[in-house]
C-alpha atoms as a PDB file:
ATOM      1  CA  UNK A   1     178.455-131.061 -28.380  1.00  0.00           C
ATOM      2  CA  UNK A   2     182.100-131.313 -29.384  1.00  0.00           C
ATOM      3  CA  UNK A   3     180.860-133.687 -32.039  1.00  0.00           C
ATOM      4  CA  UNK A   4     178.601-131.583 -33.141  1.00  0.00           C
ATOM      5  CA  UNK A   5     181.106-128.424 -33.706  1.00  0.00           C
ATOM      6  CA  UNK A   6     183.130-131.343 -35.386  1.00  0.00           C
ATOM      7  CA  UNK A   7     180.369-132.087 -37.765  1.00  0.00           C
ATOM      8  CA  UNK A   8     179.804-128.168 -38.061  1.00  0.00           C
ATOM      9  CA  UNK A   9     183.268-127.295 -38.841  1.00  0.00           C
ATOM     10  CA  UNK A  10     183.519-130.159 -41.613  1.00  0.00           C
ATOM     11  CA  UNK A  11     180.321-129.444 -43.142  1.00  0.00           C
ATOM     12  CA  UNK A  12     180.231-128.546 -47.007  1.00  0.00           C
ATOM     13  CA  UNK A  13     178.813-124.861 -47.098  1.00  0.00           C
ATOM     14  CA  UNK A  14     176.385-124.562 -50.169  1.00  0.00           C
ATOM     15  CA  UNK A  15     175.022-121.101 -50.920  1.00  0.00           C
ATOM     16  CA  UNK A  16     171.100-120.624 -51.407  1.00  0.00           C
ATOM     17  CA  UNK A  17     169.843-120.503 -55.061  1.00  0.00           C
ATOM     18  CA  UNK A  18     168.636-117.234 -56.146  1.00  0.00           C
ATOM     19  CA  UNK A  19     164.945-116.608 -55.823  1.00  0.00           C
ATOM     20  CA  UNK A  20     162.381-118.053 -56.357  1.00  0.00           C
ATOM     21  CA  UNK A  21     164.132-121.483 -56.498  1.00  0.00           C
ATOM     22  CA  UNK A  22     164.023-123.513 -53.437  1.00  0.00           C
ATOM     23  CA  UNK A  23     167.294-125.246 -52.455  1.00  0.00           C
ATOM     24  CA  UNK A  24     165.657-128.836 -51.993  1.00  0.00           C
ATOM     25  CA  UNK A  25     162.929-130.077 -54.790  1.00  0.00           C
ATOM     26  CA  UNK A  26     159.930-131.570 -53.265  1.00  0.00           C
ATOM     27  CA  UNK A  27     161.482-134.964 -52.765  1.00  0.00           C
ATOM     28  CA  UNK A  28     163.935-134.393 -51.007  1.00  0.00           C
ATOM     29  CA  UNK A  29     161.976-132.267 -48.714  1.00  0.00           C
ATOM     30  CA  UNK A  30     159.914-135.400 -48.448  1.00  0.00           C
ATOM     31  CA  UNK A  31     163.080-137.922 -47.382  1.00  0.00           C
ATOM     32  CA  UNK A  32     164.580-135.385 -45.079  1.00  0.00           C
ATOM     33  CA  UNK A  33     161.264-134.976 -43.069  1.00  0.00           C
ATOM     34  CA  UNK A  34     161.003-138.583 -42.838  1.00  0.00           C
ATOM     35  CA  UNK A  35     164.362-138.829 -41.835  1.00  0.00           C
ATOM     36  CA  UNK A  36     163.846-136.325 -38.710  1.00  0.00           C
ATOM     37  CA  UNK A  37     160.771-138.064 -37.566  1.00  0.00           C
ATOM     38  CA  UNK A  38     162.571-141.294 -36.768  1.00  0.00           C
ATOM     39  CA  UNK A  39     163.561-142.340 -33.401  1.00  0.00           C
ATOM     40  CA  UNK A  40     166.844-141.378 -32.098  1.00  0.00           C
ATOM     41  CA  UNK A  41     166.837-138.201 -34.207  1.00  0.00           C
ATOM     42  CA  UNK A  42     166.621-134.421 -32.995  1.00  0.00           C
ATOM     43  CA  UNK A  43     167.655-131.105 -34.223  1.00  0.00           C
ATOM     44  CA  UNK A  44     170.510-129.719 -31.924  1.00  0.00           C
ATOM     45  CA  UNK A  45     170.973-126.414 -33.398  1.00  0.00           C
ATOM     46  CA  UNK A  46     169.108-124.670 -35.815  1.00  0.00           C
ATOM     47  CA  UNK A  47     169.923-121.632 -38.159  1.00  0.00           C
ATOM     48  CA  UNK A  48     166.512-119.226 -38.514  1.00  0.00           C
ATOM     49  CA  UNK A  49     163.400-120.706 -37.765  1.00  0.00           C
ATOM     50  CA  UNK A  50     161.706-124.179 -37.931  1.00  0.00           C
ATOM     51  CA  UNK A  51     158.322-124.039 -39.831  1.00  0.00           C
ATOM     52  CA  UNK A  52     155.957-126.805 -40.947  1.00  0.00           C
ATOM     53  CA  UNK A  53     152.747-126.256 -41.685  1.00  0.00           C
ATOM     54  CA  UNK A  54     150.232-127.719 -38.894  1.00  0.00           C
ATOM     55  CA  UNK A  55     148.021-130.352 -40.173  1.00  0.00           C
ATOM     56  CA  UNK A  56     149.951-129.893 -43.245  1.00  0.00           C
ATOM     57  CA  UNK A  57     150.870-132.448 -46.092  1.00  0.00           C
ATOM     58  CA  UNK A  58     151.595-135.484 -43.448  1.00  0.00           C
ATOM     59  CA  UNK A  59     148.228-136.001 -43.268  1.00  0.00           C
ATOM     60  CA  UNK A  60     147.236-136.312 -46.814  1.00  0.00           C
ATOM     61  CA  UNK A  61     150.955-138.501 -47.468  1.00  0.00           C
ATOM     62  CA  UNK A  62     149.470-140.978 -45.131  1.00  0.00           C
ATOM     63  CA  UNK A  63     145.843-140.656 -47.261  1.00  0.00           C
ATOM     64  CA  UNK A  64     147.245-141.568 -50.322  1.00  0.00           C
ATOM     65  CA  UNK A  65     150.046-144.413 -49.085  1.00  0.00           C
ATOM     66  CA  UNK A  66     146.852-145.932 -47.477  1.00  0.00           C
ATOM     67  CA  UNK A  67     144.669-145.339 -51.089  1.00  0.00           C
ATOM     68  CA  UNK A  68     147.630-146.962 -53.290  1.00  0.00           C
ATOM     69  CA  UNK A  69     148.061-149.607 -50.928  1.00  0.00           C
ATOM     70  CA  UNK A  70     144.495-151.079 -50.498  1.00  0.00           C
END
């Protein structure tokens, strides 16, 4: 964990855009999920909650990479 606190500590603090804006765009949403669904990857702390819709938009990513690809 002393890493981690490292990491923490360095870390560029970037303040949340004023409502309604979202602080990602839909991309990179996209890249960071993928990202955290690797191996060798896991959350170690976490700020608030952790929410993803169940059955959400994996599901119909995988649908449509399957479509354009065959």
């Amino acid at each position: 964990m002393p890493h981690v606190a490292g990491l923490i500590a360095s870390a560029e603090h970037v303040e949340p855009p004023p409502a309604p804006r979202t602080a990602a765009t839909a991309e990179e949403t996209d890249k960071i999920l993928a990202w955290l669904e690797t191996d060798g990857v896991r959350l170690v702390e976490l700020d608030g909650r952790w929410v993803s819709p169940a059955n959400g938009a994996g599901r119909a990513r995988a649908e449509l990479r399957n479509a354009l690809a065959g």
